[in-house]
N, C-alpha and C. Protein backbone atom coordinates (compact mmCIF):
# COMPACT_ATOMS: atom_id res chain seq x y z
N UNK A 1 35.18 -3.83 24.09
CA UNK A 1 34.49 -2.57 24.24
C UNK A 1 33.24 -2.58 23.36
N UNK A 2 31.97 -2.04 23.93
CA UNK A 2 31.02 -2.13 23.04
C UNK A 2 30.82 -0.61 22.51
N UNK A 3 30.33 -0.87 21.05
CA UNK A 3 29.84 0.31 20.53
C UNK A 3 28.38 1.35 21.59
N UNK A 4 28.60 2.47 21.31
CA UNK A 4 27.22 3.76 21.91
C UNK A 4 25.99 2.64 21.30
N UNK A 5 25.75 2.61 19.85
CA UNK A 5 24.54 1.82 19.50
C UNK A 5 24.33 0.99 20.12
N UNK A 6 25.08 0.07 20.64
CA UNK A 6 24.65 -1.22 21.17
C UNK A 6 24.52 -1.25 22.92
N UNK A 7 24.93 0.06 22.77
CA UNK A 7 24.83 0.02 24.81
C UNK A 7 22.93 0.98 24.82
N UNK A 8 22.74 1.72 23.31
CA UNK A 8 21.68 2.07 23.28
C UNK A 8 20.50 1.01 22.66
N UNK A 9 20.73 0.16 22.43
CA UNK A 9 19.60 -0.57 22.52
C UNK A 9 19.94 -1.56 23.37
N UNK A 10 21.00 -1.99 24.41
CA UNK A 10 20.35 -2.46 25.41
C UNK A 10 19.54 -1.72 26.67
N UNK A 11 19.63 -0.28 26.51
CA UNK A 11 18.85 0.79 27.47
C UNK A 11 17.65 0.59 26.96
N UNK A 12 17.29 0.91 25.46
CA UNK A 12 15.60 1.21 25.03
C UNK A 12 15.17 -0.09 25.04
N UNK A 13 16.17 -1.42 25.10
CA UNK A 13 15.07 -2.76 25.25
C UNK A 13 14.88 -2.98 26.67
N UNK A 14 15.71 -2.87 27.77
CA UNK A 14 15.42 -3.51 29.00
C UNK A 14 14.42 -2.23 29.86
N UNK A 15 14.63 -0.96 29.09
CA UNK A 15 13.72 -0.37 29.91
C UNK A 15 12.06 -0.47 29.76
N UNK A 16 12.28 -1.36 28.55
CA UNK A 16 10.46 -1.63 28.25
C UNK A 16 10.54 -2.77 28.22
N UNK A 17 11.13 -3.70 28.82
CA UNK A 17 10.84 -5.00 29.16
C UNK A 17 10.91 -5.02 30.69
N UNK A 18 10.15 -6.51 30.82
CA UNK A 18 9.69 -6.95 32.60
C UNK A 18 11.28 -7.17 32.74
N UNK A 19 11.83 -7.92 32.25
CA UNK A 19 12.94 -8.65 32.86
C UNK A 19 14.42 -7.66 33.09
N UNK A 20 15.24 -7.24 33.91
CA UNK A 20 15.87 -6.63 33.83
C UNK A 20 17.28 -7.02 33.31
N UNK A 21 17.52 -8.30 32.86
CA UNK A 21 18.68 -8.86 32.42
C UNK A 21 18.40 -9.07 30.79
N UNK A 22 19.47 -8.77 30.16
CA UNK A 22 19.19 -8.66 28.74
C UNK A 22 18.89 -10.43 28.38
N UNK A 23 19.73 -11.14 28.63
CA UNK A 23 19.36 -12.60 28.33
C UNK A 23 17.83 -12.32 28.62
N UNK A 24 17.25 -12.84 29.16
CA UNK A 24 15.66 -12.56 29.46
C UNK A 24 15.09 -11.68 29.00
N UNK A 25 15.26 -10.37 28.88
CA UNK A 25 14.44 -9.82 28.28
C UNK A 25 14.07 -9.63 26.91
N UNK A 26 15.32 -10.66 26.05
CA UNK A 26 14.77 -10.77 24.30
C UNK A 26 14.23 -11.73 24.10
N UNK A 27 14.14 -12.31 24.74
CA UNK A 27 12.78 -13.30 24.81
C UNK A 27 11.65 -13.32 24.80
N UNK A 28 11.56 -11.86 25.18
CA UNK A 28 9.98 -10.98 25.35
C UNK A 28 9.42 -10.64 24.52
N UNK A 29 10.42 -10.60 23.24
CA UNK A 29 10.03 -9.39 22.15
C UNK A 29 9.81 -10.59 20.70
N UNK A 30 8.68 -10.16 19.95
CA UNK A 30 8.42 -10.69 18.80
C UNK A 30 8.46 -9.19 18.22
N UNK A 31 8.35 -9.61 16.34
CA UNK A 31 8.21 -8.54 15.19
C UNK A 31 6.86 -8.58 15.26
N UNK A 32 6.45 -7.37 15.03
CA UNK A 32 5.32 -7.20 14.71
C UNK A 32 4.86 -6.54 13.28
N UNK A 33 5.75 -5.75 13.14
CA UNK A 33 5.49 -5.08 11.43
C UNK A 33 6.80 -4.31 10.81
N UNK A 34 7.06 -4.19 9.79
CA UNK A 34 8.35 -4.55 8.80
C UNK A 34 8.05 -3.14 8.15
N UNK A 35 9.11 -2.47 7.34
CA UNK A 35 8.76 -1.96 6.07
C UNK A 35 10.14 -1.43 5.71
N UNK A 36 10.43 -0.71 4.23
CA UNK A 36 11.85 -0.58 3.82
C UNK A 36 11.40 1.14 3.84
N UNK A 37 12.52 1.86 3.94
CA UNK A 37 13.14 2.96 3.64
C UNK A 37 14.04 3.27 2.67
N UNK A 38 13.26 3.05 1.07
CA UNK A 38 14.54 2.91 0.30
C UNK A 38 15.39 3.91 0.21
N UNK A 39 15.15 5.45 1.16
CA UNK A 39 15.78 6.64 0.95
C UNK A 39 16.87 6.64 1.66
N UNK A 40 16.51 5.46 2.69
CA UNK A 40 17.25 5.58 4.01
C UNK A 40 17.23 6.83 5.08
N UNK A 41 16.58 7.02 4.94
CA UNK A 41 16.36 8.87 6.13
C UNK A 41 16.00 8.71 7.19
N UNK A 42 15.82 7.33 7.94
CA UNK A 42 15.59 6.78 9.01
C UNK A 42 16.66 6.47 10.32
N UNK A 43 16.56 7.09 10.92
CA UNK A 43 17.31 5.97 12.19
C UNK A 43 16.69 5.40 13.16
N UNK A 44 17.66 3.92 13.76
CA UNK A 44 17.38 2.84 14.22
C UNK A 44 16.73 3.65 15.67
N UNK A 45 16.44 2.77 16.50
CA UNK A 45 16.39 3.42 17.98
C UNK A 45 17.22 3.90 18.92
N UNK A 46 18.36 3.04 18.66
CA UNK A 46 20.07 2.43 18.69
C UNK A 46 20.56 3.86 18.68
N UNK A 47 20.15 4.76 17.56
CA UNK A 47 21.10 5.81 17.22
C UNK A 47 21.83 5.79 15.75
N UNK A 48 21.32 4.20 15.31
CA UNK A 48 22.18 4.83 14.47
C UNK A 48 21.35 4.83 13.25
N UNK A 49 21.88 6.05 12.34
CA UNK A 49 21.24 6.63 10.92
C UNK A 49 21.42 6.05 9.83
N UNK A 50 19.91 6.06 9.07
CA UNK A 50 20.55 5.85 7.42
C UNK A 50 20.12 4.45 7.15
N UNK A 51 18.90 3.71 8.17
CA UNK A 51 18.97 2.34 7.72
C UNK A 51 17.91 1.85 7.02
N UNK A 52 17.70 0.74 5.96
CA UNK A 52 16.87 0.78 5.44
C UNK A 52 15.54 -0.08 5.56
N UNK A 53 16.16 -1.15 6.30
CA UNK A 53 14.78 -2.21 6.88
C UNK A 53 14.49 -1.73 8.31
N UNK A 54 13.24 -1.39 8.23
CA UNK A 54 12.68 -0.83 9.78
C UNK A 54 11.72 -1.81 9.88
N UNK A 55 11.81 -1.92 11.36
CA UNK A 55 11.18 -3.28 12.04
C UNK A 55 10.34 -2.35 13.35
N UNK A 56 9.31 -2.58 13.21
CA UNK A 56 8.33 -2.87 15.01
C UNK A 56 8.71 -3.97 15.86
N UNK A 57 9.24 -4.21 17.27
CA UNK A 57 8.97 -5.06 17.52
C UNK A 57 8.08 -4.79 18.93
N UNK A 58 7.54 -6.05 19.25
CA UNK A 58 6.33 -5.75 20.53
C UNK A 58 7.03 -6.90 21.56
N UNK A 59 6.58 -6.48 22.75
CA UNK A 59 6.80 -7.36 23.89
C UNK A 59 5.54 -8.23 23.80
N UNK A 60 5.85 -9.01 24.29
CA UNK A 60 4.47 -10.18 24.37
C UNK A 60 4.13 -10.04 26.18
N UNK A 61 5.34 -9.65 26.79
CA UNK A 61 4.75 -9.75 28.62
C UNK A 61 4.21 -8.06 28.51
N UNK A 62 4.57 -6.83 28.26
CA UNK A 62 4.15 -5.68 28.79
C UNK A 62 3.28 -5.14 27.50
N UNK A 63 3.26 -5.76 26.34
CA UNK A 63 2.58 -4.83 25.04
C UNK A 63 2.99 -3.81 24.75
N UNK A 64 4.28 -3.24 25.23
CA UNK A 64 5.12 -2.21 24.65
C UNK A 64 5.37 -2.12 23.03
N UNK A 65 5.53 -1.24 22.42
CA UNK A 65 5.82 -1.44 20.93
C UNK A 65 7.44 -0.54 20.51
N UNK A 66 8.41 -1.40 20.35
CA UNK A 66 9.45 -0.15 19.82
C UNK A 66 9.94 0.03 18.43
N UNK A 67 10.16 1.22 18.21
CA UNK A 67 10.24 1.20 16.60
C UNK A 67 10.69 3.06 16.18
N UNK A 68 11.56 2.52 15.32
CA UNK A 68 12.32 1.80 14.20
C UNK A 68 13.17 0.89 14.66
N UNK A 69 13.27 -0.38 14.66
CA UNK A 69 14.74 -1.13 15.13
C UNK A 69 14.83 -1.71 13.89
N UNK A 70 16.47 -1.25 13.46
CA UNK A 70 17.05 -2.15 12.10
C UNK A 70 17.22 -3.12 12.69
N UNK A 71 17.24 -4.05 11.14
CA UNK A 71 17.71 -5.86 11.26
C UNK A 71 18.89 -6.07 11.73
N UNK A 72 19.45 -5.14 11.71
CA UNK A 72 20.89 -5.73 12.39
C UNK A 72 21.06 -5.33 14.41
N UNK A 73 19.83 -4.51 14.41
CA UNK A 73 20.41 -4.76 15.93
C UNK A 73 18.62 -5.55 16.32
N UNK A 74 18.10 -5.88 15.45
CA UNK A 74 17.41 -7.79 15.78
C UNK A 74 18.40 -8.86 15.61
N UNK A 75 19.15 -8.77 15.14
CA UNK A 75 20.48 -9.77 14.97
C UNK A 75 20.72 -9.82 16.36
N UNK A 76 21.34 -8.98 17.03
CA UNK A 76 22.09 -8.64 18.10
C UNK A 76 21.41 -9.36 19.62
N UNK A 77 19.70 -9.34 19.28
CA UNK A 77 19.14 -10.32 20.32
C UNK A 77 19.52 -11.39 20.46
N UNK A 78 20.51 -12.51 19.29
CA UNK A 78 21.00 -13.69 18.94
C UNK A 78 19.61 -14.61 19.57
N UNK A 79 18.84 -14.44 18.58
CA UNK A 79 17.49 -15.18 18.67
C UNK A 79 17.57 -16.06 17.20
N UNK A 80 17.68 -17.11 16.94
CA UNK A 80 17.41 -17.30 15.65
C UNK A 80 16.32 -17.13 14.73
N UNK A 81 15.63 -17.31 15.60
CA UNK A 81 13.55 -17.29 15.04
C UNK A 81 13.70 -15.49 14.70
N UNK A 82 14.30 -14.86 15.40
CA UNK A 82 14.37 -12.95 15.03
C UNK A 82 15.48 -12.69 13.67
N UNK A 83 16.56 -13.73 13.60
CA UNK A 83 17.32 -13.46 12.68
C UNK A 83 16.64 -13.99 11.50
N UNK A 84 16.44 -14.93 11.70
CA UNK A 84 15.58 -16.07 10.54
C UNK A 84 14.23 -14.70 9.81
N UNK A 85 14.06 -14.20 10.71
CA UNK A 85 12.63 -13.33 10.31
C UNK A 85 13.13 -12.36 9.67
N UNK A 86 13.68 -11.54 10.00
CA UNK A 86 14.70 -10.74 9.53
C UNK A 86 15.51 -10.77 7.73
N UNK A 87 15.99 -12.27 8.05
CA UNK A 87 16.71 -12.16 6.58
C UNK A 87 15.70 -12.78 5.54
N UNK A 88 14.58 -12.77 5.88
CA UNK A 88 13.62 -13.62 5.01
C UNK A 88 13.30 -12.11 4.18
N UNK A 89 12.69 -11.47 5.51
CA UNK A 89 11.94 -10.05 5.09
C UNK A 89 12.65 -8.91 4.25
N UNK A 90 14.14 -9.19 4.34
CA UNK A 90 15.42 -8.87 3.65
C UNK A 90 14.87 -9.12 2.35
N UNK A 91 15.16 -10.55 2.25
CA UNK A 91 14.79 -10.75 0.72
C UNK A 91 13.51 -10.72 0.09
N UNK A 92 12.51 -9.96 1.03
CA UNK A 92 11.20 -9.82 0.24
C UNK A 92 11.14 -8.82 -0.41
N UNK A 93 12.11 -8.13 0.76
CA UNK A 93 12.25 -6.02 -0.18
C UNK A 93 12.94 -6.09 -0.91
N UNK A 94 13.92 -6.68 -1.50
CA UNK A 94 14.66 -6.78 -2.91
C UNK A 94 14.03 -7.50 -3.51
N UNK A 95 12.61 -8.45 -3.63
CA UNK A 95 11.77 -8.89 -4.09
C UNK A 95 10.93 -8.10 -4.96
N UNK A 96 10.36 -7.38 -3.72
CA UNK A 96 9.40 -5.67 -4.30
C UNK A 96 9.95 -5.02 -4.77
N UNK A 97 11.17 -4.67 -4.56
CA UNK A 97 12.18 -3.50 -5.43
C UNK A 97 12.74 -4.27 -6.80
N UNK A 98 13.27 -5.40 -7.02
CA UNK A 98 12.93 -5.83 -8.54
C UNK A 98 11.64 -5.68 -9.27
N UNK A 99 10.51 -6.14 -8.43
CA UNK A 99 9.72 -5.78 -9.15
C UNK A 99 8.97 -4.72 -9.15
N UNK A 100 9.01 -3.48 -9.05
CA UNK A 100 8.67 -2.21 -8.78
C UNK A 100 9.93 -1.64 -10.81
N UNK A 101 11.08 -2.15 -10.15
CA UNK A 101 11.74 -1.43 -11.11
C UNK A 101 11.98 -2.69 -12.44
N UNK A 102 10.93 -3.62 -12.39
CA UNK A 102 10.53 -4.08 -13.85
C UNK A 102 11.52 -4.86 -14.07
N UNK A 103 12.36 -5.72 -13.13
CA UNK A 103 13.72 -7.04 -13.37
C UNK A 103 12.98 -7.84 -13.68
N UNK A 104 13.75 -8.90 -14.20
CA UNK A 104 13.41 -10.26 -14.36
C UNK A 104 13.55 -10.83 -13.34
N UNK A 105 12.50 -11.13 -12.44
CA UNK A 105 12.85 -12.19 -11.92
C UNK A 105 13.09 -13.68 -11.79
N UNK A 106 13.93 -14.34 -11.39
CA UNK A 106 14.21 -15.55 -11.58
C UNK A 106 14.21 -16.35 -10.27
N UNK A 107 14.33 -17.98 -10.19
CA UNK A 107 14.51 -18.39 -8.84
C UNK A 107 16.10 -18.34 -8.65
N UNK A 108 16.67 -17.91 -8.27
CA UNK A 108 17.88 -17.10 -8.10
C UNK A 108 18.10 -16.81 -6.69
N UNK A 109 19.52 -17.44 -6.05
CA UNK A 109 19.66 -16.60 -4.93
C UNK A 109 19.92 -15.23 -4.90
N UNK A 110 19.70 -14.77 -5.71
CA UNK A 110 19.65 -13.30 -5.94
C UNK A 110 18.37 -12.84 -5.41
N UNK A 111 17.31 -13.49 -5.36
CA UNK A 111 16.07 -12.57 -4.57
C UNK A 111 15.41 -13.86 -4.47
N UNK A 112 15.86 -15.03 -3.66
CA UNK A 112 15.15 -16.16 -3.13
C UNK A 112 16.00 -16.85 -2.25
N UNK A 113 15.33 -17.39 -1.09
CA UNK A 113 16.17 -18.18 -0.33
C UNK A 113 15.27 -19.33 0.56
N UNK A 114 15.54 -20.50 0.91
CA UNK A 114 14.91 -21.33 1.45
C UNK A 114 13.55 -20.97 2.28
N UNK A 115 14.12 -20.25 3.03
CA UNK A 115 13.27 -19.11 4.10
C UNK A 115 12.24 -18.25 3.30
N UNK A 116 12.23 -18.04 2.45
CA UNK A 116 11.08 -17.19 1.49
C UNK A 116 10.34 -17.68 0.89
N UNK A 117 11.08 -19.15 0.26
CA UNK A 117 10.00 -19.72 -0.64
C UNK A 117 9.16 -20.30 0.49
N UNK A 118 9.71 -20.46 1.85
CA UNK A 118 8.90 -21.30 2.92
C UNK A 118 7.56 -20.29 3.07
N UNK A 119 7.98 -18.70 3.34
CA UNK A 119 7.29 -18.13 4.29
C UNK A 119 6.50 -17.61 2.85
N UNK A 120 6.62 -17.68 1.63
CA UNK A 120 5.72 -17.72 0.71
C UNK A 120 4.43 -19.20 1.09
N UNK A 121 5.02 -20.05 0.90
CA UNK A 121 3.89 -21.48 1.32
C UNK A 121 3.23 -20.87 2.53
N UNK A 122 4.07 -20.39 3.67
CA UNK A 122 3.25 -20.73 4.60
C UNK A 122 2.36 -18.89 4.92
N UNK A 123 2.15 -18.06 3.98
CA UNK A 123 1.64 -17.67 3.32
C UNK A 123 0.36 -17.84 2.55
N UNK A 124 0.25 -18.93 2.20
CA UNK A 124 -0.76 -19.43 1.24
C UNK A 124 -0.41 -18.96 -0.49
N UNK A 125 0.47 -18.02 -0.52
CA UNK A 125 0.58 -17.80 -1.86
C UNK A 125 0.74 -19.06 -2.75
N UNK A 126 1.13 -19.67 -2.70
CA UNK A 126 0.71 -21.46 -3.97
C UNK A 126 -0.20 -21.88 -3.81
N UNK A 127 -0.64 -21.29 -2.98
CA UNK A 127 -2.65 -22.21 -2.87
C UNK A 127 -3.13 -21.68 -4.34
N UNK A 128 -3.62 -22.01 -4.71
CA UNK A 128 -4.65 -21.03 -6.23
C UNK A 128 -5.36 -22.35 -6.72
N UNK A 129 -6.23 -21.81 -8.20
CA UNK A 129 -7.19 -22.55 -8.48
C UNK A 129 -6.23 -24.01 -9.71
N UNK A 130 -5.41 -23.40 -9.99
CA UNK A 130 -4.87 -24.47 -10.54
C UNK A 130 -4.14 -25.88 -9.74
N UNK A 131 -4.13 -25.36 -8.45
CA UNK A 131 -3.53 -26.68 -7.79
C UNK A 131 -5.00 -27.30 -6.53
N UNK A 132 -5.79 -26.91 -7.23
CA UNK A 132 -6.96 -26.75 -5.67
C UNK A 132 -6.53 -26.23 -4.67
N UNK A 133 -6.03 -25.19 -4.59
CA UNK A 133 -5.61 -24.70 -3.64
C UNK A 133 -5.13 -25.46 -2.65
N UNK A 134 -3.67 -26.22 -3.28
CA UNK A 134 -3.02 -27.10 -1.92
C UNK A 134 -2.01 -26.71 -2.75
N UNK A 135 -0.88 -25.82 -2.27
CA UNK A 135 0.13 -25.12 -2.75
C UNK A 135 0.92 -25.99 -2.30
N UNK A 136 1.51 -27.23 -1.79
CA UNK A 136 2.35 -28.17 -1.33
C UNK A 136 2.90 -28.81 -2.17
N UNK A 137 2.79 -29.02 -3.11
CA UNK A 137 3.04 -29.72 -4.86
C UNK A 137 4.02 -28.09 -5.27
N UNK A 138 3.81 -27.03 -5.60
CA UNK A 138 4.36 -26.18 -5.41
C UNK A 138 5.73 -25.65 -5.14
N UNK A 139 5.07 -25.85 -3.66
CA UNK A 139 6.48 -25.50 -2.82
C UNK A 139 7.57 -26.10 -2.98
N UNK A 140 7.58 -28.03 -2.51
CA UNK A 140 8.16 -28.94 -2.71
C UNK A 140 9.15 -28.53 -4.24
N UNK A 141 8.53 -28.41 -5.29
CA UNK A 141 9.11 -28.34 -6.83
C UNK A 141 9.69 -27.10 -6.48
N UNK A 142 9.45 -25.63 -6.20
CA UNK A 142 10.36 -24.47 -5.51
C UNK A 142 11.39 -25.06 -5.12
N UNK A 143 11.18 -25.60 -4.02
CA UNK A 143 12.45 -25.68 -3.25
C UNK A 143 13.38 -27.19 -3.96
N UNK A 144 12.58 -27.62 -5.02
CA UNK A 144 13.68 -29.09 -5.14
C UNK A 144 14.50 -27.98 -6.61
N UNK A 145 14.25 -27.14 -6.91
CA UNK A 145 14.63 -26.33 -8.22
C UNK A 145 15.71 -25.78 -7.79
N UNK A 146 15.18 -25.11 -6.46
CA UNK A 146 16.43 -24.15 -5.39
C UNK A 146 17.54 -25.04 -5.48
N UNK A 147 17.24 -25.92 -4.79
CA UNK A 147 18.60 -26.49 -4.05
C UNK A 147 19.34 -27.43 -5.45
N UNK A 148 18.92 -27.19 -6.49
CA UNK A 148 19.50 -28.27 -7.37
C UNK A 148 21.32 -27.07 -7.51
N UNK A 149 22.26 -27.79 -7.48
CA UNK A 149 23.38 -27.43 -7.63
C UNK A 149 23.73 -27.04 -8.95
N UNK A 150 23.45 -27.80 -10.22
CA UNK A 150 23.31 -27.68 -11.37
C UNK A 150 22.27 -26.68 -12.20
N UNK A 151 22.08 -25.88 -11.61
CA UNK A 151 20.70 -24.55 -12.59
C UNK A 151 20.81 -25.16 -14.11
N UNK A 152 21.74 -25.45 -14.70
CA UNK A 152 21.74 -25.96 -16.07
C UNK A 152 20.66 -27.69 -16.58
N UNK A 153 20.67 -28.10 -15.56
CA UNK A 153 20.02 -29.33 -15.61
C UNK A 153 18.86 -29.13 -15.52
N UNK A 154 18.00 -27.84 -15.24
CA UNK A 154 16.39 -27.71 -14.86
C UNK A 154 16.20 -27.88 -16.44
N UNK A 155 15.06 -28.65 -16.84
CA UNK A 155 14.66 -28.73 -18.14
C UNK A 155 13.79 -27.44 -18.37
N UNK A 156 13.68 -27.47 -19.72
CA UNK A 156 12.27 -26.47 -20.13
C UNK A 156 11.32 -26.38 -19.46
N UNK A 157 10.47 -27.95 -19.25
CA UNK A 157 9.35 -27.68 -18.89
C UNK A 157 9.31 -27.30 -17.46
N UNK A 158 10.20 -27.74 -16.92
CA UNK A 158 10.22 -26.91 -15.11
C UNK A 158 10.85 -25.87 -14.81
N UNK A 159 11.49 -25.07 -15.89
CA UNK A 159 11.73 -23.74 -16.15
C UNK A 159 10.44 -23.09 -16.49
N UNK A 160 9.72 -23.43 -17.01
CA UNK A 160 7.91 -23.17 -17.83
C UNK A 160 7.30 -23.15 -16.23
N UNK A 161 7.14 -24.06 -15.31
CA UNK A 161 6.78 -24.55 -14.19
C UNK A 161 7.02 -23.20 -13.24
N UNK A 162 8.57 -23.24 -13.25
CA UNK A 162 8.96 -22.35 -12.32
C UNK A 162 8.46 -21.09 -12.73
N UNK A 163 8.53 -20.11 -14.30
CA UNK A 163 8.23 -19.25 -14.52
C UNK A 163 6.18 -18.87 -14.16
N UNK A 164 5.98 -19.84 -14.54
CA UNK A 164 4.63 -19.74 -14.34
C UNK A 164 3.95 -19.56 -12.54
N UNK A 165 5.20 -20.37 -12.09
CA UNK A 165 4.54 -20.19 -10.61
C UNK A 165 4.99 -18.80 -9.87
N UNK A 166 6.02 -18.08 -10.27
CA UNK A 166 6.74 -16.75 -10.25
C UNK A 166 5.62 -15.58 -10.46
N UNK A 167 5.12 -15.91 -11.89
CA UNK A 167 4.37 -14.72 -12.26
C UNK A 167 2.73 -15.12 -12.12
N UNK A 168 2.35 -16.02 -11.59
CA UNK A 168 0.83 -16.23 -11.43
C UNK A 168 0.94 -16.71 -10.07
N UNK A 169 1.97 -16.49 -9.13
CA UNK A 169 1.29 -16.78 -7.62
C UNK A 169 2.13 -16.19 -6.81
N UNK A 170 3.61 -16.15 -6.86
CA UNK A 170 4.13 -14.68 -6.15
C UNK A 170 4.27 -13.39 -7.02
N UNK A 171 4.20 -13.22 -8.24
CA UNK A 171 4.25 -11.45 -8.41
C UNK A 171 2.69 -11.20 -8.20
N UNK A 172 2.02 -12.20 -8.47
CA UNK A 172 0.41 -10.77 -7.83
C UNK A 172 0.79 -10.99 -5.97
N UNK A 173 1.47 -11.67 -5.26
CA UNK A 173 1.25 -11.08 -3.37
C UNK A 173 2.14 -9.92 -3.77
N UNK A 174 3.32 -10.35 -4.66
CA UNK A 174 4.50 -8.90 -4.65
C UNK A 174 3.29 -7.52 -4.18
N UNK A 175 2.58 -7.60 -5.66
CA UNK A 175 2.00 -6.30 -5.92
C UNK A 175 0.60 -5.95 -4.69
N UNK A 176 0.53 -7.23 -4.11
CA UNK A 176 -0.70 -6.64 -3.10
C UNK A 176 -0.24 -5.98 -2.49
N UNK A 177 1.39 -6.55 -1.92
CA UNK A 177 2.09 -5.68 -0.44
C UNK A 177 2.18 -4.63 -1.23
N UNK A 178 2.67 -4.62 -2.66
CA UNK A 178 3.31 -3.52 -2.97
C UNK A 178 2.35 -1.96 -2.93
N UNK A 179 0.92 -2.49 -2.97
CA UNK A 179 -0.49 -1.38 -2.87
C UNK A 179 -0.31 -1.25 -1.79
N UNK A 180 -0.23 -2.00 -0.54
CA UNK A 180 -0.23 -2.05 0.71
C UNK A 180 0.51 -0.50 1.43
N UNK A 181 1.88 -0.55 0.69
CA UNK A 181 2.82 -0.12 0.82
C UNK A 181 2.64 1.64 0.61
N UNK A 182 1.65 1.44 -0.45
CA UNK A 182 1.37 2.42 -0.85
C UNK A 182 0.32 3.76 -0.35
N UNK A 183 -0.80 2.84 0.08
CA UNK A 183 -1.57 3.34 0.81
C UNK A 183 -0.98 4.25 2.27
């Protein structure tokens, strides 16, 4: 038996898509723009209330735009490239919300994940003047820090490394979106 939400967003997606079969018609749809509701006073399109990542998404065949759709019924398209987008953008808003409310941040799966430090690179945020702007040296050391199993084995100086690349090349994008946000 399916849930009301989920029989309501297969109505508000296939009626603004070309294709009339749901397989086909999430195929249609990319994200187009993101933002959090930390109050939660929002509901999905779905019906249902109270959620806090609101998503645009657009058709690419009709240019339709629908919105609010939470991340979890972009899940529900079982698109990976939509889920993948989704839990990245997840961890960007607990990104901004540590740093809004002044945490430490750390490389921590607590507010980092493969997918972020990627969509940070591919971003440009590690480009800067200290690497000539080829943030690839960067990333690589991000992600070889991430995946080390041992956090105790990172020495000083690539703890120094990591801290430095934290607070001189992702907390100033934090704070651009975070003006962004603001405006």
């Amino acid at each position: 038996m399916t849930s009301k939400y989920y029989e309501n967003l297969l109505s508000v997606v296939l009626d603004a898509s070309k294709s009339s079969s749901w397989e086909e018609a999430v195929l249609e749809w990319e994200v187009s723009d993101w933002d959090e509701d930390e109050e939660m006073e929002t509901s999905c399109l779905c019906g249902k209330e109270n959620i806090r990542y609101l998503f645009t998404i657009e058709n690419t065949v009709t240019g339709l735009e629908l919105e609010p759709i939470g991340s979890q019924c972009i899940k529900k398209f079982e698109r990976e490239d939509l889920t993948d987008l989704t839990v990245t953008y997840e961890k960007l808003f607990k990104l901004k919300s540590a740093l809004s409310n002044n945490e430490f941040i750390g490389l921590s799966s607590e507010y980092f994940s493969r997918k972020l430090i990627k969509y940070f690179f591919d971003e440009g945020v590690y480009d800067c003047e200290f690497n000539n702007y080829d943030g690839q040296n960067d990333y690589d050391f991000l992600m070889k820090m991430f995946n080390k199993k041992n956090k105790d084995s990172i020495s000083k100086n690539q703890q120094r490394k990591i801290n430095a690349i934290i607070i001189n090349q992702i907390i100033p994008h934090l704070k651009e979106l975070l003006e962004k946000d603001s405006q």
